[in-house]
Protein backbone atom coordinates (compact mmCIF):
# COMPACT_ATOMS: atom_id res chain seq x y z
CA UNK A 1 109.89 87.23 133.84
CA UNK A 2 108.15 88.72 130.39
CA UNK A 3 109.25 88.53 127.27
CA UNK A 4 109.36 90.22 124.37
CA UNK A 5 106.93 89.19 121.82
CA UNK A 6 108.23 88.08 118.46
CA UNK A 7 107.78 90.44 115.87
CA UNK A 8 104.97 89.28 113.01
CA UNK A 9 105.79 89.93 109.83
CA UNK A 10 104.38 93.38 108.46
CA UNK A 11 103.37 93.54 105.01
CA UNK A 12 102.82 97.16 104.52
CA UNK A 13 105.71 98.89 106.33
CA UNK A 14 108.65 98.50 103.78
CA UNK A 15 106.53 99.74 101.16
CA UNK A 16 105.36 102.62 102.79
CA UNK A 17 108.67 103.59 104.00
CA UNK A 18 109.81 103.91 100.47
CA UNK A 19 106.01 105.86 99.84
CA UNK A 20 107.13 108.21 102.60
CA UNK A 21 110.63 108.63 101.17
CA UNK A 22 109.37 109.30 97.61
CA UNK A 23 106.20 111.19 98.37
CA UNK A 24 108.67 114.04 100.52
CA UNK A 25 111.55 113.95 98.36
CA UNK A 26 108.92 115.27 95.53
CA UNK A 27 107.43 117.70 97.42
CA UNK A 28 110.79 119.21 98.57
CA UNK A 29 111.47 118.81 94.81
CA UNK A 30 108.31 120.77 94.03
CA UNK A 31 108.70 123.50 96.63
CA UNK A 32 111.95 124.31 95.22
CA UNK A 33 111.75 124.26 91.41
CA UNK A 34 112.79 127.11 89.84
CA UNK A 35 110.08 127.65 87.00
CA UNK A 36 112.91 129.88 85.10
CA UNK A 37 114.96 126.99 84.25
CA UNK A 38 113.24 124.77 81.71
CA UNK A 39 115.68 121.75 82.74
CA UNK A 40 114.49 121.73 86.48
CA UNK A 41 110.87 122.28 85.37
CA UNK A 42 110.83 119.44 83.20
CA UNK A 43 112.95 116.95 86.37
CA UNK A 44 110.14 117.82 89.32
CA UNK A 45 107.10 117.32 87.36
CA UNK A 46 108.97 114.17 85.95
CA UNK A 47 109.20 113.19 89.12
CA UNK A 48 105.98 113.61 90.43
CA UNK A 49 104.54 111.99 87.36
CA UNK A 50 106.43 109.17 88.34
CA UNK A 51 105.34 108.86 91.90
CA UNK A 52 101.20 109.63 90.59
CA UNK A 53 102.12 106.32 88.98
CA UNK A 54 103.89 104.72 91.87
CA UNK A 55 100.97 105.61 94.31
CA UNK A 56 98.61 104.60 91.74
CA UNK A 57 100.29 100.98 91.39
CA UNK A 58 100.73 100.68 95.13
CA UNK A 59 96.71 101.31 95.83
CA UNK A 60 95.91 98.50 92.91
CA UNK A 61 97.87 96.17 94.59
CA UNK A 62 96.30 96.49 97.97
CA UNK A 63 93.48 96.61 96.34
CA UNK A 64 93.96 93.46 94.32
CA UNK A 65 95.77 91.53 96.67
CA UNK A 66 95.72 92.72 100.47
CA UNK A 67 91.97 93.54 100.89
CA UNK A 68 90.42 90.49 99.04
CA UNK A 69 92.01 88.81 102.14
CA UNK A 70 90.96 90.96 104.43
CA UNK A 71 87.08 90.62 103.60
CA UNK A 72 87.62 86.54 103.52
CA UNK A 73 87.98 87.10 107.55
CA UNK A 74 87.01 90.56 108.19
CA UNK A 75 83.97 91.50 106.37
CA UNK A 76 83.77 95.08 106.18
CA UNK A 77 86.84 95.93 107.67
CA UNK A 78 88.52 97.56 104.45
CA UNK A 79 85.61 99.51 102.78
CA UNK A 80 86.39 102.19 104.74
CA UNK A 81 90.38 101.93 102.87
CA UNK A 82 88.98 101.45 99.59
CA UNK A 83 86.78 104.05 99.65
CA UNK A 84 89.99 106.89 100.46
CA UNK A 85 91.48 104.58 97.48
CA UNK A 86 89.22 105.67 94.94
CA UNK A 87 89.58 109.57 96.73
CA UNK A 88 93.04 109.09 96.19
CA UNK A 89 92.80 108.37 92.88
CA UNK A 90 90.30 111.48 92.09
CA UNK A 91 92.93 113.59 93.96
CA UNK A 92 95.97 111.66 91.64
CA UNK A 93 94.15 112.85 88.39
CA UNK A 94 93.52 116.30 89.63
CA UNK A 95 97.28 116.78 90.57
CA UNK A 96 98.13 115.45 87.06
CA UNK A 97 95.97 117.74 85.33
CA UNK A 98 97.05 120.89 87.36
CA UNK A 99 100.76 119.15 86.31
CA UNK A 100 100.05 119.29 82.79
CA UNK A 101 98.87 122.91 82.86
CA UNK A 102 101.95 124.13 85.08
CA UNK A 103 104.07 122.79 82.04
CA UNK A 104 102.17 124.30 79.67
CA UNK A 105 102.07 127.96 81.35
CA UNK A 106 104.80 127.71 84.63
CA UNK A 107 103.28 130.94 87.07
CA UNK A 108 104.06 130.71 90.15
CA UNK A 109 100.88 131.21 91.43
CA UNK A 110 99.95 127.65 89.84
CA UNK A 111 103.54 125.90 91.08
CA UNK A 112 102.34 126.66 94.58
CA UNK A 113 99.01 125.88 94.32
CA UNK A 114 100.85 122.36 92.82
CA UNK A 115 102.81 122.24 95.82
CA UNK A 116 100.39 122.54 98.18
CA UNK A 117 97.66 120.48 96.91
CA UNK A 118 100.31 117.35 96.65
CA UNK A 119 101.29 118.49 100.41
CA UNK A 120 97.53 118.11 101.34
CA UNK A 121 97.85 114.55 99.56
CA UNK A 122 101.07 113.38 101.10
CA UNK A 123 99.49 114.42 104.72
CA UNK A 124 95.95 112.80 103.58
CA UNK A 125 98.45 109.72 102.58
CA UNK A 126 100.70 109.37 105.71
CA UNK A 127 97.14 108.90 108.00
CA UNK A 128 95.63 106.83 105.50
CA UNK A 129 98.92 104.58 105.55
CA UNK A 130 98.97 104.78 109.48
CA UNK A 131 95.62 102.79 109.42
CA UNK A 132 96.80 99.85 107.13
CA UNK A 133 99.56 99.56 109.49
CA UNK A 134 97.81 99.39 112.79
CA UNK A 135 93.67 98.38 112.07
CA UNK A 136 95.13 96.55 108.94
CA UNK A 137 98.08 94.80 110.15
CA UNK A 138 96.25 93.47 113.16
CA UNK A 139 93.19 91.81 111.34
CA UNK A 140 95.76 90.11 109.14
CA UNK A 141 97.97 89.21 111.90
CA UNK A 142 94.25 87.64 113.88
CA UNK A 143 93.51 85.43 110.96
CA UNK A 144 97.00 84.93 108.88
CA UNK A 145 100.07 83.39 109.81
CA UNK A 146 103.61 85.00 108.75
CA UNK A 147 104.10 82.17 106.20
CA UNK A 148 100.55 83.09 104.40
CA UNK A 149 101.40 87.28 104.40
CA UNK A 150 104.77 85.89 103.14
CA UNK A 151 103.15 84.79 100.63
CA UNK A 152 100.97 87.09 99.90
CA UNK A 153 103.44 89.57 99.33
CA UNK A 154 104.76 87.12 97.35
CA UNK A 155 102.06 87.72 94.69
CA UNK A 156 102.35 91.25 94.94
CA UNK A 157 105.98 91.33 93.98
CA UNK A 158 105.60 88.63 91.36
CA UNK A 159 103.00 91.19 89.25
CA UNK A 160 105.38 93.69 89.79
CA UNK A 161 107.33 94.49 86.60
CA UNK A 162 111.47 94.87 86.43
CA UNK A 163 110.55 98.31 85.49
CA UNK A 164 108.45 99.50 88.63
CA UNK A 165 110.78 96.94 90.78
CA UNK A 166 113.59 98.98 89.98
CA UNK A 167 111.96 102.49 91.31
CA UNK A 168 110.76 100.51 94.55
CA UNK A 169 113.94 99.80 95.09
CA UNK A 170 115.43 103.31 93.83
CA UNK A 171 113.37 104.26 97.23
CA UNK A 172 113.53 101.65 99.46
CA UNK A 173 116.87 100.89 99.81
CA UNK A 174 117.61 104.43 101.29
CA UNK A 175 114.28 104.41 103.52
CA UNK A 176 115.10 101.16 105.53
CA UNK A 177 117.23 100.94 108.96
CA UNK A 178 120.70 98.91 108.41
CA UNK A 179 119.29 95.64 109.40
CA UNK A 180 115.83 95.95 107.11
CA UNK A 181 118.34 96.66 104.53
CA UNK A 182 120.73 94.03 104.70
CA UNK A 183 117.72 91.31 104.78
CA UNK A 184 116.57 92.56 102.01
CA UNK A 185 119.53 92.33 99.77
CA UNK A 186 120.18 88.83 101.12
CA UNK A 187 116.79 87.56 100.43
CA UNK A 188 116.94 88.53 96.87
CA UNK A 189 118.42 85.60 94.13
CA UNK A 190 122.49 85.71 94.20
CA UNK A 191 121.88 86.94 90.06
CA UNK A 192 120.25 90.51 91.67
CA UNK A 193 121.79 90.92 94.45
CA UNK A 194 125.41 92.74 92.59
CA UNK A 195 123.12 94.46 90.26
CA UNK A 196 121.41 95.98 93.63
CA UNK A 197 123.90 96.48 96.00
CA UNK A 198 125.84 98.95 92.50
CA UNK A 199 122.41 101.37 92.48
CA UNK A 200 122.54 101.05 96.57
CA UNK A 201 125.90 102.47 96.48
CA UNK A 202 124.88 105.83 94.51
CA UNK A 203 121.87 105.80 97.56
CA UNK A 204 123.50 105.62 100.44
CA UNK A 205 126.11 107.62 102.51
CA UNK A 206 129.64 105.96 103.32
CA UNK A 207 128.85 105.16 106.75
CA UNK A 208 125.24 103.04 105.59
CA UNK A 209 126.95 101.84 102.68
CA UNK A 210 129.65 100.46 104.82
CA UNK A 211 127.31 98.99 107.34
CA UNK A 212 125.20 96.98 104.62
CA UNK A 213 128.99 95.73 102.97
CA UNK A 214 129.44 94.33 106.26
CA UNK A 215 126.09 92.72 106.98
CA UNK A 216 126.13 91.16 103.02
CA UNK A 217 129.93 90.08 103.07
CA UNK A 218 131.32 92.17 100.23
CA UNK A 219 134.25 95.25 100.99
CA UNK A 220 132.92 98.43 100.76
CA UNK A 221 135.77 99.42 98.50
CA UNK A 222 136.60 96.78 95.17
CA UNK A 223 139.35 95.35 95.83
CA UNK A 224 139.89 96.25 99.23
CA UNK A 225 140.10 93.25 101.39
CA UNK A 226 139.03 93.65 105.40
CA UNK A 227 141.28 92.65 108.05
């Protein structure tokens, strides 16, 4: 008889669910913007100001935290990563400065250009993110246990300001399964879990927010008790 092997715990793929989440929602955003209305000019490049910073945190903490341990065992093994890091980062000022000039002048000849350049990005992004989680994830997982990528993350989230903790979240609530979800909420303190579970409601569709009331103990209506 086989078995199943037990799942090791993955440091990059909650993350880069919310990444994926917030990188297409902005390019949808982007694609759509109508350049005549000053309001939803002003909301897309917002929000792809925002995730320019996002990305840029994310990359810093990898960088600071994830590949330092990678080289202890590995030597070599994440130069190739950094090296699209510091592209990325090129690429992240040359969006912002095409940004700047779109809200300056808003053409539509320069809104799609916008569009597609952070389209060639997000597609540059989603391989880039496919080899942390396979070559990555498997040198860690030779040479680490769970408990020390536990706490690795660890790190990572305590640098993390409530600030940027609260966008995470703004983006990875809605981008993890039902289960992922629920195990999140219950491994945060008791003090931020009602706090959370209020912005998950505005996030998620009756049926998921149902499913995480369920999974966490609390009705999904106040008030309401469950027979």
């Amino acid at each position: 008889m086989s078995t199943t092997p037990t799942p090791r715990f993955d440091i990059y793929a909650p993350i880069h669910k919310a990444l994926r989440q917030f990188m297409t929602d902005t390019l949808l955003r982007l694609g759509r913007m109508d350049l005549g209305d000053p309001q939803d000019l002003a909301a897309g490049l917002a929000q792809l100001d925002t995730l320019l910073d996002a990305a840029t945190s994310h990359l810093q903490h990898e960088n600071d935290c994830i590949h330092p341990a990678i080289e202890a065992r590995h030597h070599g093994l994440s130069h190739r990563i950094a090296t699209e890091h510091r592209e990325h980062l090129d690429t992240i000022a040359t969006l912002r400065a095409h940004a700047t000039a779109l809200r300056a002048a808003p053409e539509a000849a320069a809104a799609h250009r916008l569009y597609r350049q952070l389209a060639a990005f997000i597609a540059e992004n989603f391989e880039h993110m496919d080899m942390e989680e396979t070559r990555h994830n498997q040198a860690l997982w030779a040479t680490y246990s769970d408990a020390e990528l536990q706490a690795m993350e660890g790190r990572i989230l305590a640098s993390i300001g409530p600030q940027e903790m609260s966008l995470w979240l703004r983006w990875l609530i809605p981008a993890l399964n039902p289960s992922e979800r629920a195990q999140l909420i219950a491994g945060m303190p008791p003090e931020a879990q009602a706090p959370v579970l209020d912005s998950a409601r505005v996030l998620l569709d009756d049926g998921a927010w149902a499913k995480l009331c369920r999974a966490v103990g609390r009705a999904a209506v106040p008030g309401l008790v469950e027979a």
